[in-house]
Each structure stands twice: as structure tokens, then as C-alpha cells.
N, C-alpha and C. Protein backbone atom coordinates (compact mmCIF):
# COMPACT_ATOMS: atom_id res chain seq x y z
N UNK A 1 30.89 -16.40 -15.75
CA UNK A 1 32.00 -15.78 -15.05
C UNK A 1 33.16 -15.70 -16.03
N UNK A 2 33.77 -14.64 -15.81
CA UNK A 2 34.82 -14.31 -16.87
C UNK A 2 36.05 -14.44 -16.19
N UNK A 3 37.20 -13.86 -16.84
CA UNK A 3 38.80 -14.14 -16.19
C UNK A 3 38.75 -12.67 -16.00
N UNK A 4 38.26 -11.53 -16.16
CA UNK A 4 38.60 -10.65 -15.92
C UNK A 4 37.05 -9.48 -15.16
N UNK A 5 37.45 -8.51 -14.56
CA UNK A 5 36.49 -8.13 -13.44
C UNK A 5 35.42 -7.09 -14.67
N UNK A 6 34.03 -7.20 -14.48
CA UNK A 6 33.26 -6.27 -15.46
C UNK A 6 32.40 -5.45 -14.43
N UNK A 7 32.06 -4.45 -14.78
CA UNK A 7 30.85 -4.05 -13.14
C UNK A 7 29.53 -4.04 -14.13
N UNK A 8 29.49 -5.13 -14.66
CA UNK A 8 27.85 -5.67 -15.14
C UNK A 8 27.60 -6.97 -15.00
N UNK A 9 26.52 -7.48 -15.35
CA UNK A 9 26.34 -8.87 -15.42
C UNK A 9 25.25 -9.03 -16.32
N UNK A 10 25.07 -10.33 -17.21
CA UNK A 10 24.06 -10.95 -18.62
C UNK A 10 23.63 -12.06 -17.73
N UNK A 11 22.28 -11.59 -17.53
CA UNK A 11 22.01 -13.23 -16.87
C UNK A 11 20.82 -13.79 -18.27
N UNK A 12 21.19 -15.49 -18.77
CA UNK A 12 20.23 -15.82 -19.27
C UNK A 12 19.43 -16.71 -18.81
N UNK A 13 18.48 -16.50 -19.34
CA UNK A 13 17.50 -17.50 -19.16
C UNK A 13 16.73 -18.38 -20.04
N UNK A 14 16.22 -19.42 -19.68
CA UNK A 14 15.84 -20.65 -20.31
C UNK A 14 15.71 -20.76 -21.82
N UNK A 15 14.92 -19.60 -21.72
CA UNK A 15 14.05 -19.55 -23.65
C UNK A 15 15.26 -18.49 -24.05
N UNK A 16 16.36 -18.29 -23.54
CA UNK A 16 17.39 -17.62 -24.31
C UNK A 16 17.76 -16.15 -24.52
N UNK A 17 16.53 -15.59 -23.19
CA UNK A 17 16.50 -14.11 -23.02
C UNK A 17 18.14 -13.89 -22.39
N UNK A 18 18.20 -12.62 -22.54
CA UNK A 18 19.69 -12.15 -22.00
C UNK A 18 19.39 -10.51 -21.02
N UNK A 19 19.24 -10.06 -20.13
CA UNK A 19 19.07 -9.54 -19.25
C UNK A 19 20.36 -9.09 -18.63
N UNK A 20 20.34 -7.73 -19.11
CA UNK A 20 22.20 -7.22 -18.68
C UNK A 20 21.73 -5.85 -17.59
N UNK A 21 22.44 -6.26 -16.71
CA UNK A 21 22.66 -5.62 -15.71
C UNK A 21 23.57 -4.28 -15.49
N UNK A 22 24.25 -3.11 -15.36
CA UNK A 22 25.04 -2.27 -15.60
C UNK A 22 25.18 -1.15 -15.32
N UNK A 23 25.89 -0.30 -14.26
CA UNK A 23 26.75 -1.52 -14.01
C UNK A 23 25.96 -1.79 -12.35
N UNK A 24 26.77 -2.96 -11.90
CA UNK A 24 25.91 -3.83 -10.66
C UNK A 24 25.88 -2.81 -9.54
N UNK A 25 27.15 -2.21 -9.37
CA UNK A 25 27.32 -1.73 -8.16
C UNK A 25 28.33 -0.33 -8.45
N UNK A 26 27.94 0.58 -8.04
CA UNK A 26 28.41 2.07 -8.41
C UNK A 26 28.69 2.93 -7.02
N UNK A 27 27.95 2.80 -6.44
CA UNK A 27 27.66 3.70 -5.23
C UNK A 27 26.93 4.97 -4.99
N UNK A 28 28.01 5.75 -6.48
CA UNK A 28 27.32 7.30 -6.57
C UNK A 28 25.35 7.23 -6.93
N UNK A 29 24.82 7.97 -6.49
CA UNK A 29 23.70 8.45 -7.26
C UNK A 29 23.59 8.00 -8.83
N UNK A 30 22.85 7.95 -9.16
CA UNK A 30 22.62 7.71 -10.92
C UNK A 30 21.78 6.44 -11.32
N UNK A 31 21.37 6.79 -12.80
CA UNK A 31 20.74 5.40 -13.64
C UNK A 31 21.29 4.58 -13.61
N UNK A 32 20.76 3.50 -13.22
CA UNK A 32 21.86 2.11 -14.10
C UNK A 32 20.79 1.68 -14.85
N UNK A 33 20.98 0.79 -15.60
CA UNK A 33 20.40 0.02 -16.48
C UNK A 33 19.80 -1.37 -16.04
N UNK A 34 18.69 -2.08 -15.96
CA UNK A 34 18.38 -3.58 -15.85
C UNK A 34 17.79 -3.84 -17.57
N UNK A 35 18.08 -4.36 -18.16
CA UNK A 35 17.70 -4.76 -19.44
C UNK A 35 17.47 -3.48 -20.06
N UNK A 36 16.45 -3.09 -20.80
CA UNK A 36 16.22 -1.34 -21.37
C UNK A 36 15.39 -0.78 -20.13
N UNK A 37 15.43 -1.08 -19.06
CA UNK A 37 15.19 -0.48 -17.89
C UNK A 37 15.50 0.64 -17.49
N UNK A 38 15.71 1.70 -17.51
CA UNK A 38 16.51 2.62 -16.33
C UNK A 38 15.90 2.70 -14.92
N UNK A 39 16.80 2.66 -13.87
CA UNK A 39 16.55 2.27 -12.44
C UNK A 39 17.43 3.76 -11.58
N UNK A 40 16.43 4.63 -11.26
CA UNK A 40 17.46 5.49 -10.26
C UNK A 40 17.71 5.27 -8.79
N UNK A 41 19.43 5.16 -8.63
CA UNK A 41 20.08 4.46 -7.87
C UNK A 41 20.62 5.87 -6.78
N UNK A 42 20.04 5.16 -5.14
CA UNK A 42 20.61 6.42 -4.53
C UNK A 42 21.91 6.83 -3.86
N UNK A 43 22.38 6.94 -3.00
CA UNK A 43 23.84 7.65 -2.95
C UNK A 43 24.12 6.28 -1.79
N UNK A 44 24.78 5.15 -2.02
CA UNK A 44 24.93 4.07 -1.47
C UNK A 44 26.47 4.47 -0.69
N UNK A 45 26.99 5.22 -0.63
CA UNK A 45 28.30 5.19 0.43
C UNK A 45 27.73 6.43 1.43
N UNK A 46 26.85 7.19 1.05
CA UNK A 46 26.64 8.29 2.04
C UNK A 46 25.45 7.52 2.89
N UNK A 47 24.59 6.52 2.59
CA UNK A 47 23.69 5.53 3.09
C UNK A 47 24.51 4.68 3.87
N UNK A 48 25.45 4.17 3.99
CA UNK A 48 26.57 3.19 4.72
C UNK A 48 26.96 4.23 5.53
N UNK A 49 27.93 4.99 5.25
CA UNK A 49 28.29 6.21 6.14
C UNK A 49 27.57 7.13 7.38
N UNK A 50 26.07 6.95 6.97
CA UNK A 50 25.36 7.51 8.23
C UNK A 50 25.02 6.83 8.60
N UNK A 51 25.43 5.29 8.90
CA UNK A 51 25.25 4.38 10.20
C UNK A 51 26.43 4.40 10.90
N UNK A 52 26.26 4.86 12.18
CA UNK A 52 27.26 4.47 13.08
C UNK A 52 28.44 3.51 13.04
N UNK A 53 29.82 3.58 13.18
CA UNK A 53 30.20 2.82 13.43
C UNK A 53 30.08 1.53 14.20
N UNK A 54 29.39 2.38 15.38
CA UNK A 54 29.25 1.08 16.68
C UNK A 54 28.66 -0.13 16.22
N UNK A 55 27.44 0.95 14.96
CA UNK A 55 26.35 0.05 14.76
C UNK A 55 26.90 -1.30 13.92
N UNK A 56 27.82 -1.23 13.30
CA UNK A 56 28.49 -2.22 12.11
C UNK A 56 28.99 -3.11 13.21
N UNK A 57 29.80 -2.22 14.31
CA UNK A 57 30.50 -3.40 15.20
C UNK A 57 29.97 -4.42 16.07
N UNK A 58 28.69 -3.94 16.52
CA UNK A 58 27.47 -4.50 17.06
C UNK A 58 26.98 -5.54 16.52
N UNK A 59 26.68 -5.32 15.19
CA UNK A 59 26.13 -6.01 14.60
C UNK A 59 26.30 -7.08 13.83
N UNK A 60 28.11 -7.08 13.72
CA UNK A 60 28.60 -7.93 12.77
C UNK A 60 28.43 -9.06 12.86
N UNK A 61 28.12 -9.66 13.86
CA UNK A 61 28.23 -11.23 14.34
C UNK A 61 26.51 -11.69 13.59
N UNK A 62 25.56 -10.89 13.67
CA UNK A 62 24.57 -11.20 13.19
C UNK A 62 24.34 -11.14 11.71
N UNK A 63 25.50 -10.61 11.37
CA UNK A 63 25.43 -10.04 10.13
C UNK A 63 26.05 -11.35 8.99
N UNK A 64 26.77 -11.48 9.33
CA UNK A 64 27.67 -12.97 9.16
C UNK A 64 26.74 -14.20 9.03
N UNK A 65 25.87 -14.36 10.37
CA UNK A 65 25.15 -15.78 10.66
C UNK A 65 24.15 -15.50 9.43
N UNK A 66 23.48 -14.28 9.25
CA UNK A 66 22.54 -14.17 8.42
C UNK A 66 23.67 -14.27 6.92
N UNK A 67 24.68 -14.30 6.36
CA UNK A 67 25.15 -14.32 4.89
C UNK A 67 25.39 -15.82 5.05
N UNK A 68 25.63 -16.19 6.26
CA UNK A 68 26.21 -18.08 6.30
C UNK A 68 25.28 -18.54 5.94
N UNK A 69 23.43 -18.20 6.02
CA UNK A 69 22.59 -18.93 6.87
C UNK A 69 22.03 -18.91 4.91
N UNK A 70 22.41 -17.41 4.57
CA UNK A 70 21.48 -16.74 2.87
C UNK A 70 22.27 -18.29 1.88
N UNK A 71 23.79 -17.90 2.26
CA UNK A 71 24.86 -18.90 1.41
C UNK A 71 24.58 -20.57 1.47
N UNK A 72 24.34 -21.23 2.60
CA UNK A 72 24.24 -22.12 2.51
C UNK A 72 22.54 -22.37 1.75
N UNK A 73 21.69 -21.74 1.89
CA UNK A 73 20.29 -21.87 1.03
C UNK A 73 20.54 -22.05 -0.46
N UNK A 74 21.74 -21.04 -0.61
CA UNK A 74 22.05 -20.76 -2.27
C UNK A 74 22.71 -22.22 -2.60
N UNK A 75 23.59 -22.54 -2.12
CA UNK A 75 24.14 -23.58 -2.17
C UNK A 75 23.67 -24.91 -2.33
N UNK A 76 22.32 -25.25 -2.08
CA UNK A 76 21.59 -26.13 -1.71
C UNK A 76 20.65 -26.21 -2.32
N UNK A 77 20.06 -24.87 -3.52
CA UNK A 77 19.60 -24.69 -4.03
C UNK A 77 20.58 -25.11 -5.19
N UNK A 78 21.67 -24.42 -5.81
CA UNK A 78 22.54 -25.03 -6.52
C UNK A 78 22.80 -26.08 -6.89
N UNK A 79 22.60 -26.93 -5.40
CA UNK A 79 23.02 -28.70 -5.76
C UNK A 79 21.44 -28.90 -6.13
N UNK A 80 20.53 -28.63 -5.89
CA UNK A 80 19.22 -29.08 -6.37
C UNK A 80 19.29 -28.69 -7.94
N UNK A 81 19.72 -27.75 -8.43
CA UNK A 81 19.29 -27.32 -10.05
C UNK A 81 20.15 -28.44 -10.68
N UNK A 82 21.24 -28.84 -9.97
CA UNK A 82 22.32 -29.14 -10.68
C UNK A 82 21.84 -30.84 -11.36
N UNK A 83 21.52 -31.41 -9.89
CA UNK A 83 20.80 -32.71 -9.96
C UNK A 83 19.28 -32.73 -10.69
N UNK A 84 18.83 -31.38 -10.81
CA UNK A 84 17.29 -31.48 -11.52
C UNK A 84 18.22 -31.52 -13.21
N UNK A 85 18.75 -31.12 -13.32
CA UNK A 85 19.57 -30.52 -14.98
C UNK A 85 20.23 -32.14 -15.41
N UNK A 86 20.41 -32.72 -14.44
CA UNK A 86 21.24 -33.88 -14.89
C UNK A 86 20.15 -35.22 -14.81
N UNK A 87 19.07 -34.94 -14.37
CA UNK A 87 17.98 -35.79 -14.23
C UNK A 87 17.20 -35.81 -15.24
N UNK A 88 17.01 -34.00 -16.13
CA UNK A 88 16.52 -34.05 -17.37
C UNK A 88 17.10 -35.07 -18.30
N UNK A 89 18.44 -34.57 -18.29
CA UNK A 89 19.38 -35.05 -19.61
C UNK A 89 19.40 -36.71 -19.83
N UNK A 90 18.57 -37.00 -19.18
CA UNK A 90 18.65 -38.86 -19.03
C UNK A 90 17.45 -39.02 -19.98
């Protein structure tokens, strides 16, 4: 994480690969990139836009329990790497 906002992301991994993302989130139509990947990306605000309003308002409460329910997994998963990483180092 940086001090300033990028619309990509480098994720590494173990053996030191670097995997850049770019950019994450666009909306329009177009390539993005996953490593020397190209990935065609489809029109993500006109995809949001032809769902109903109602439907967002309807739905929000479920929508929430399911990011609380994704977040706390991540989280928990987090404290597990964290304690596996500090269990190596001994």
C-alpha cells in the first residue's frame, strides 16, 4: 500500500514473482492487463445501470451481510497467515 492512489496493483508472491494488475478498475470497455495477460473488460457502469434501482434498494441489506460475512473470513484468514509467518520465524 502506498501514500498515494494508483489504479493498479503488484501482488508478490513467495518465490518473488510480481504480478501487476492494470489498471484494477476502469469501467469503460477495454484490455487491461493481468501480468503479460490481456483480459477484455466489459462496459461495467452500463452493467450497474441496467439494474433497477429498486433492485439495489431491495437488496442492500443482503448485500452488506454478505461483504460483513466475505470481510470477516478475510480477516481471520489474515490473523491466521500472520501467526503461521511468525511461527515460521522461530
Amino acid at each position: 500500500v502506498g501514500p498515494e492512489y494508483r489504479n493498479r496493483a503488484d501482488v508478490r508472491l513467495d518465490d518473488g514473482t510480481t504480478i501487476d494488475f492494470h489498471p484494477i478498475f476502469y469501467g469503460r470497455p477495454g484490455t487491461r492487463m493481468i501480468g503479460s495477460e490481456p483480459v477484455t473488460d466489459g462496459n461495467a457502469f452500463e452493467e450497474m445501470f441496467a439494474v433497477p434501482r429498486e433492485h439495489w434498494i431491495e437488496t442492500q441489506a443482503t448485500r452488506l451481510d454478505s461483504m460483513q460475512a466475505v470481510t470477516a473470513c478475510l480477516e481471520a484468514l489474515g490473523e491466521k497467515l500472520t501467526r503461521l509467518r511468525i511461527a515460521q520465524r522461530r
